[in-house]
C-alpha atoms as a PDB file:
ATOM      1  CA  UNK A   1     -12.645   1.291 -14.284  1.00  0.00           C
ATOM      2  CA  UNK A   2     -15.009   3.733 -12.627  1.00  0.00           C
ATOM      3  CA  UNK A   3     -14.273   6.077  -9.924  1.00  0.00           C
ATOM      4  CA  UNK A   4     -17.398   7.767  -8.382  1.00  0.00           C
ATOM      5  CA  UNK A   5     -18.834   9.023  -5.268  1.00  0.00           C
ATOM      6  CA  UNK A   6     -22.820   7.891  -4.817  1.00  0.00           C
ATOM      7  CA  UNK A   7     -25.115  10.350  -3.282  1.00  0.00           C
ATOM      8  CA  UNK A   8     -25.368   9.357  -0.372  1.00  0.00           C
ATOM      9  CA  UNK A   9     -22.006   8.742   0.750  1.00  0.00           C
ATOM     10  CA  UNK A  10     -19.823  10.618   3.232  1.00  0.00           C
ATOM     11  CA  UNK A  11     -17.657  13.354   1.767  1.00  0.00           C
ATOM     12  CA  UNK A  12     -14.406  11.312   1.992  1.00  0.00           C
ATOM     13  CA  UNK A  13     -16.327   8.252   1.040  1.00  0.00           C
ATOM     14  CA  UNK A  14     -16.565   6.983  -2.746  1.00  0.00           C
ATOM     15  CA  UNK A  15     -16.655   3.661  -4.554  1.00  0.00           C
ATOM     16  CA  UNK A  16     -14.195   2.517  -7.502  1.00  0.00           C
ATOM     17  CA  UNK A  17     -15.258  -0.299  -9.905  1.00  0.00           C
ATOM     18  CA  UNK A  18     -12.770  -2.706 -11.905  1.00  0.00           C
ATOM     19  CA  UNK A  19     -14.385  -4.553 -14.656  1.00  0.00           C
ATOM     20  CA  UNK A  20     -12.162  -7.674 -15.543  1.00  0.00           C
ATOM     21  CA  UNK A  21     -12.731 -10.555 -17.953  1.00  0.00           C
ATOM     22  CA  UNK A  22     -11.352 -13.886 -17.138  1.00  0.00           C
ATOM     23  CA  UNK A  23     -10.104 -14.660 -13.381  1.00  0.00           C
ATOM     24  CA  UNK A  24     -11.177 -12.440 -10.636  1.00  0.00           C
ATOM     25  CA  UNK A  25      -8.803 -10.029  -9.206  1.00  0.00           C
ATOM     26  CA  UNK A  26      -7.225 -11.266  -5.805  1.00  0.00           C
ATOM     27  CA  UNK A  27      -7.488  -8.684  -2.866  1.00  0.00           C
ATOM     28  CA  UNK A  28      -4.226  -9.121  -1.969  1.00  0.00           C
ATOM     29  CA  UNK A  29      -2.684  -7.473  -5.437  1.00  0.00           C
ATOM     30  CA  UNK A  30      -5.284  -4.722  -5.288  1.00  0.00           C
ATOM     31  CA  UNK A  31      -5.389  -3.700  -1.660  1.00  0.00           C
ATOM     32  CA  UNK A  32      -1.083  -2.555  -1.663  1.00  0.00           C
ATOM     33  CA  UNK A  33      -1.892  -0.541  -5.134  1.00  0.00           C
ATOM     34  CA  UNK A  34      -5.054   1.137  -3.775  1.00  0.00           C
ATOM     35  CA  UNK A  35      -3.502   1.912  -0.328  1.00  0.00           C
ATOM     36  CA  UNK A  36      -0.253   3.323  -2.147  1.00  0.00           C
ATOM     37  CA  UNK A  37      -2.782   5.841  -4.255  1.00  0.00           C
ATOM     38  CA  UNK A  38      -4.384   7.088  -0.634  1.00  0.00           C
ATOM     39  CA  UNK A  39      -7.344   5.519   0.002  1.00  0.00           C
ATOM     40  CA  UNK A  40      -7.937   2.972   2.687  1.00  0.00           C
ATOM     41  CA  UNK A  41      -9.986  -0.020   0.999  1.00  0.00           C
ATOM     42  CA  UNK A  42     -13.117  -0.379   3.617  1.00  0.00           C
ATOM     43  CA  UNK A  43     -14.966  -3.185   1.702  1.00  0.00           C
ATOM     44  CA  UNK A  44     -14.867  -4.942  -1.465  1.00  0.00           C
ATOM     45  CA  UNK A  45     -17.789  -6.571  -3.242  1.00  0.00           C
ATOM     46  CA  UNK A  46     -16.780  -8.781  -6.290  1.00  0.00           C
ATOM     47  CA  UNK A  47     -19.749  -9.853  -8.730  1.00  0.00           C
ATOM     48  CA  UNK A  48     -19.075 -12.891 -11.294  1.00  0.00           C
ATOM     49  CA  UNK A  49     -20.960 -12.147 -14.771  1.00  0.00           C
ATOM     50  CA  UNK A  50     -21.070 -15.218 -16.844  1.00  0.00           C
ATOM     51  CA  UNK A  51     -21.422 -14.425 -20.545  1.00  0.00           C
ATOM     52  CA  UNK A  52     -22.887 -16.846 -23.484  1.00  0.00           C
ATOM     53  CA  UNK A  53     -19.789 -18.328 -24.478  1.00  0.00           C
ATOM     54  CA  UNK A  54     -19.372 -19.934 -20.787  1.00  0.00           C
ATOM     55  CA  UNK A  55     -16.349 -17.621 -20.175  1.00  0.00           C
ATOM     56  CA  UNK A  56     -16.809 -15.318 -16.658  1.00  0.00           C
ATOM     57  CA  UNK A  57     -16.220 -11.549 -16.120  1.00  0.00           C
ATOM     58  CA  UNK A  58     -16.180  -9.900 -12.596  1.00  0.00           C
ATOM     59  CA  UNK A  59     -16.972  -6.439 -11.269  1.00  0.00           C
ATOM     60  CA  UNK A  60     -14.679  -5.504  -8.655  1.00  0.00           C
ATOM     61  CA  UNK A  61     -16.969  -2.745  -6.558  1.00  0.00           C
ATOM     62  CA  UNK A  62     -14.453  -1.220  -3.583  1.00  0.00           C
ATOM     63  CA  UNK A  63     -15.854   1.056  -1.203  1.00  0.00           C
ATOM     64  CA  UNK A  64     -12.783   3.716  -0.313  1.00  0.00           C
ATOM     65  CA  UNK A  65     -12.116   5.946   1.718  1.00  0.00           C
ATOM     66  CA  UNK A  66      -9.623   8.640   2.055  1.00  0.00           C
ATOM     67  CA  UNK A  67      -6.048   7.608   4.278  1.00  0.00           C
ATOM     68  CA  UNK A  68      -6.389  10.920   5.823  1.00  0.00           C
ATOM     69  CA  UNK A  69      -7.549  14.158   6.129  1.00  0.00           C
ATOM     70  CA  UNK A  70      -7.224  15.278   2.480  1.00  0.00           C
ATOM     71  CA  UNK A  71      -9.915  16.740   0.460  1.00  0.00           C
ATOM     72  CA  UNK A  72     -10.994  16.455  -3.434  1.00  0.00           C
ATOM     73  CA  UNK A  73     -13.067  16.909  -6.157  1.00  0.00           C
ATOM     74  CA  UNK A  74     -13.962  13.750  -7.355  1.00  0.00           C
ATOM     75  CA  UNK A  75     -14.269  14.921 -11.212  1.00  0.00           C
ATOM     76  CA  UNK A  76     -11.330  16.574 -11.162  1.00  0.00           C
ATOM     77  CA  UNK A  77      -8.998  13.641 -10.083  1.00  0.00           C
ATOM     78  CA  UNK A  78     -11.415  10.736 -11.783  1.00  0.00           C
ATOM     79  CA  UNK A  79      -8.972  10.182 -14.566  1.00  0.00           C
ATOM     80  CA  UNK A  80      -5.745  10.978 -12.944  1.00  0.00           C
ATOM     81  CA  UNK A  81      -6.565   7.872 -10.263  1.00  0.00           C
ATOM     82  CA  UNK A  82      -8.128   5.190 -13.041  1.00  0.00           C
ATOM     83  CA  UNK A  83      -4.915   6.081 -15.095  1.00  0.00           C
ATOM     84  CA  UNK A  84      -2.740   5.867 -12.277  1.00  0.00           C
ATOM     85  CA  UNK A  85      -4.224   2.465 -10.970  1.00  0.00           C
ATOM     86  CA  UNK A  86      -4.082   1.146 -14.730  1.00  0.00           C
ATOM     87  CA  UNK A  87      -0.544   2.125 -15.092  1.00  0.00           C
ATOM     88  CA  UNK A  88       0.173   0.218 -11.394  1.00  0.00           C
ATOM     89  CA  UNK A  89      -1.803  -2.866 -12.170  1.00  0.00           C
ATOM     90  CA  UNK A  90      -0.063  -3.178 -15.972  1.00  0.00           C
ATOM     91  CA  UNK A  91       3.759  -2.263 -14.126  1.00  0.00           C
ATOM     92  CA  UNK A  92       3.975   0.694 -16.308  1.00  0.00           C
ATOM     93  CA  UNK A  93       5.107   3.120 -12.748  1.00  0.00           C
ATOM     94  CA  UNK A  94       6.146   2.100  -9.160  1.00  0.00           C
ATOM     95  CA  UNK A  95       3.793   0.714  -6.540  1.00  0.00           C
ATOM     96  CA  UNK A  96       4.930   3.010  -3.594  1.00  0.00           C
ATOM     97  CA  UNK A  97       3.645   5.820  -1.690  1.00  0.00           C
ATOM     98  CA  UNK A  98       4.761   8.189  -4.465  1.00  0.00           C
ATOM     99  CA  UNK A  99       1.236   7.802  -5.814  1.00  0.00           C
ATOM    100  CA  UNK A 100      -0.381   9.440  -3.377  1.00  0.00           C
ATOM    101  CA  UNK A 101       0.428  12.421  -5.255  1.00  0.00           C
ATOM    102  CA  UNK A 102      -2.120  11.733  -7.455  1.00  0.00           C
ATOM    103  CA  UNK A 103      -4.723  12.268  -4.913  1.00  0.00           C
ATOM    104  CA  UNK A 104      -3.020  14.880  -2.562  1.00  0.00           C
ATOM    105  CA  UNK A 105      -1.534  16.973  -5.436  1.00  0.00           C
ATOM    106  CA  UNK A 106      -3.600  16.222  -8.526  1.00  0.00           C
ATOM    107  CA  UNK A 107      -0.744  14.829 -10.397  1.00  0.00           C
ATOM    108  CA  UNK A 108      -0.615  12.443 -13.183  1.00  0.00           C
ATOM    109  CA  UNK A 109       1.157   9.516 -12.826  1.00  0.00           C
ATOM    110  CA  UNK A 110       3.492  10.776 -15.521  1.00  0.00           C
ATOM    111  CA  UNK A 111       4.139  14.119 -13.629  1.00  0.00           C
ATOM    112  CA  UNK A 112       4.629  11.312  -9.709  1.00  0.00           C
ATOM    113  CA  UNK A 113       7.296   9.465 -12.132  1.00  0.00           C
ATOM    114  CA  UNK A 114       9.345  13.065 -12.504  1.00  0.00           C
ATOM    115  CA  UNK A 115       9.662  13.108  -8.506  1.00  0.00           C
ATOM    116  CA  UNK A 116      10.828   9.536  -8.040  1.00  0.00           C
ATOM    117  CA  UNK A 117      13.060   9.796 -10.861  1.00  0.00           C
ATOM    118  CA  UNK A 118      14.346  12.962  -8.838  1.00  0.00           C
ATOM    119  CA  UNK A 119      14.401  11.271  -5.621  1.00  0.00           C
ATOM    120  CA  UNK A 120      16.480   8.207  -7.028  1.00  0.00           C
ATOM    121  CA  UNK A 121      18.457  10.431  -8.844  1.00  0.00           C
ATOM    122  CA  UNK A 122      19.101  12.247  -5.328  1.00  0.00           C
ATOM    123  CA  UNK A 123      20.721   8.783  -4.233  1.00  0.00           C
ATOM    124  CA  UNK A 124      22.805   8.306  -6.685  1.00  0.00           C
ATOM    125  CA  UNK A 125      24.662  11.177  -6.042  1.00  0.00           C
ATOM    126  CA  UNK A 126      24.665  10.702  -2.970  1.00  0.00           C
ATOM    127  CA  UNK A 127      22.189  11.934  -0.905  1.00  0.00           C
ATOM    128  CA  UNK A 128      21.549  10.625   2.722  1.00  0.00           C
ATOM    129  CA  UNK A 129      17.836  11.036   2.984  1.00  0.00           C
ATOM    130  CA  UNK A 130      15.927   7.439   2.066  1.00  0.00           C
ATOM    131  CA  UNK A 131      13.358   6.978  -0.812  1.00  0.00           C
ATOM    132  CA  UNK A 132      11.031   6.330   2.163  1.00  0.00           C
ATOM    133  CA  UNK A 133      11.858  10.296   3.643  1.00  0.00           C
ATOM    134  CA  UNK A 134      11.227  11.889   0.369  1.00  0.00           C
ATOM    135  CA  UNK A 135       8.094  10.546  -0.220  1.00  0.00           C
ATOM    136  CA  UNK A 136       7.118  11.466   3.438  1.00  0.00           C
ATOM    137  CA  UNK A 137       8.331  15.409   2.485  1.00  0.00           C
ATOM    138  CA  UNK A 138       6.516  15.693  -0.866  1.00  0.00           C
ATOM    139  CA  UNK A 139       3.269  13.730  -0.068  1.00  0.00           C
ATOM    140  CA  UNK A 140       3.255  16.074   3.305  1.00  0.00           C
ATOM    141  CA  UNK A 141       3.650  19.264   1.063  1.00  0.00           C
ATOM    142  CA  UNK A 142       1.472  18.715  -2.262  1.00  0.00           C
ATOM    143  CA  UNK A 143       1.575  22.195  -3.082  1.00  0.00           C
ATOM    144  CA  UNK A 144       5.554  22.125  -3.257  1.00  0.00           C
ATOM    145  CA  UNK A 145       4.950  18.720  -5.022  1.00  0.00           C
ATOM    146  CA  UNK A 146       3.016  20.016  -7.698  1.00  0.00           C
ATOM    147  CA  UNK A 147       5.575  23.078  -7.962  1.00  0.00           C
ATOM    148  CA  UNK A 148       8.375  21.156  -8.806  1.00  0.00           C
ATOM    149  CA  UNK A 149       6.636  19.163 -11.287  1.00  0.00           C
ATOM    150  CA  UNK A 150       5.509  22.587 -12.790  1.00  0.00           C
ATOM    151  CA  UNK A 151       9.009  23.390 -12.440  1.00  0.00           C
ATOM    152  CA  UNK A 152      10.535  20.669 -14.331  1.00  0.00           C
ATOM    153  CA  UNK A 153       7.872  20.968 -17.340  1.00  0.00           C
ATOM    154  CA  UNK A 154       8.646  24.244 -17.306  1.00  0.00           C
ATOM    155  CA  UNK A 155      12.236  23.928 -17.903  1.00  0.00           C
ATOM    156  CA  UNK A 156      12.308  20.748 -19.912  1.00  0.00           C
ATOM    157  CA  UNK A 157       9.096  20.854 -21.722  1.00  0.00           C
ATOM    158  CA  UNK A 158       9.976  21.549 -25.242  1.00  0.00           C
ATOM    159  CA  UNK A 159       6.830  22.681 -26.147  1.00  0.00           C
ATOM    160  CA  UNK A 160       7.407  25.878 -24.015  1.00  0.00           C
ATOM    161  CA  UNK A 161      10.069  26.771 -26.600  1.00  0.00           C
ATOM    162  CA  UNK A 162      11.976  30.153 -25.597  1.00  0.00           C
ATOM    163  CA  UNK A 163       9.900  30.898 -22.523  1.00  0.00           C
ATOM    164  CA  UNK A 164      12.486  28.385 -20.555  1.00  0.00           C
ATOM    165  CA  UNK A 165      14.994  31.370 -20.262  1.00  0.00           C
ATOM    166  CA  UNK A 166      12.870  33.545 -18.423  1.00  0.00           C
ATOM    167  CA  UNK A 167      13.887  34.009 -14.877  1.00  0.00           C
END
């Protein structure tokens, strides 16, 4: 995978590339995953390599752009979005609109997990506000997003050691 932004694009313009060996990847699988991360998918170019051994390979190239107003640095977030589509495609997280976190907040699709395990935790005991409404509140308020996740590693990281205690 390859996020980028070429030089000539747009500010909230930028490209992501999927190499895959064996069948191409069907639109309709990738579009909900990259929509869920942020990014409205505005084209999609798929290029068929066929190797020596007869077998095929594609290159996925999608031209993105971002859902909405927010704004990034595309080196800063490179890794967090590959690893967060990786972990998508594979079925390692969620496919909801939890991961738009990663782009809005700059959070690692370990540190989304900690807020959907809070929000689902919220339902079990109980609470009346929808998976739907929680995701609305933190991806509206990335700031408090990434605050709680800060939050949480502080108090449960046990790498802090005695520095949880402090008030």
């Amino acid at each position: 995978m390859n996020l980028y932004r070429p030089i000539e694009a747009e500010p909230r313009a930028f490209r992501f590339k999927v190499y895959r060996a064996g069948d191409p990847i069907a639109l309709s699988r990738s579009l909900p995953m990259l929509e869920h991360l942020g990014v409205r998918v505005d084209e999609e170019r798929p290029y068929r390599i066929q190797t020596q051994d007869a077998t095929h390979a594609w290159v996925h190239d999608f031209g993105l752009e971002l859902a909405d107003d927010t704004e990034f640095d595309i080196e800063r977030v490179k890794g967090l979005f590959e690893d967060a589509f990786d972990r998508i495609w594979t079925g390692r997280i969620e496919n909801d609109d939890f991961n738009r976190l990663v782009l809005r907040a700059h959070l690692s699709a370990r540190e989304v997990t900690i807020l959907r395990a809070y929000a689902k935790y919220l339902r079990q005991v109980g609470s009346t506000f929808s998976d739907a409404y929680i995701e609305r509140a933190l991806t509206g308020n990335p700031a408090i997003a990434r605050q709680l996740v800060e939050l949480f590693l502080l108090r449960f990281d046990p790498a802090t050691g005695d520095t949880r205690d402090v008030q």
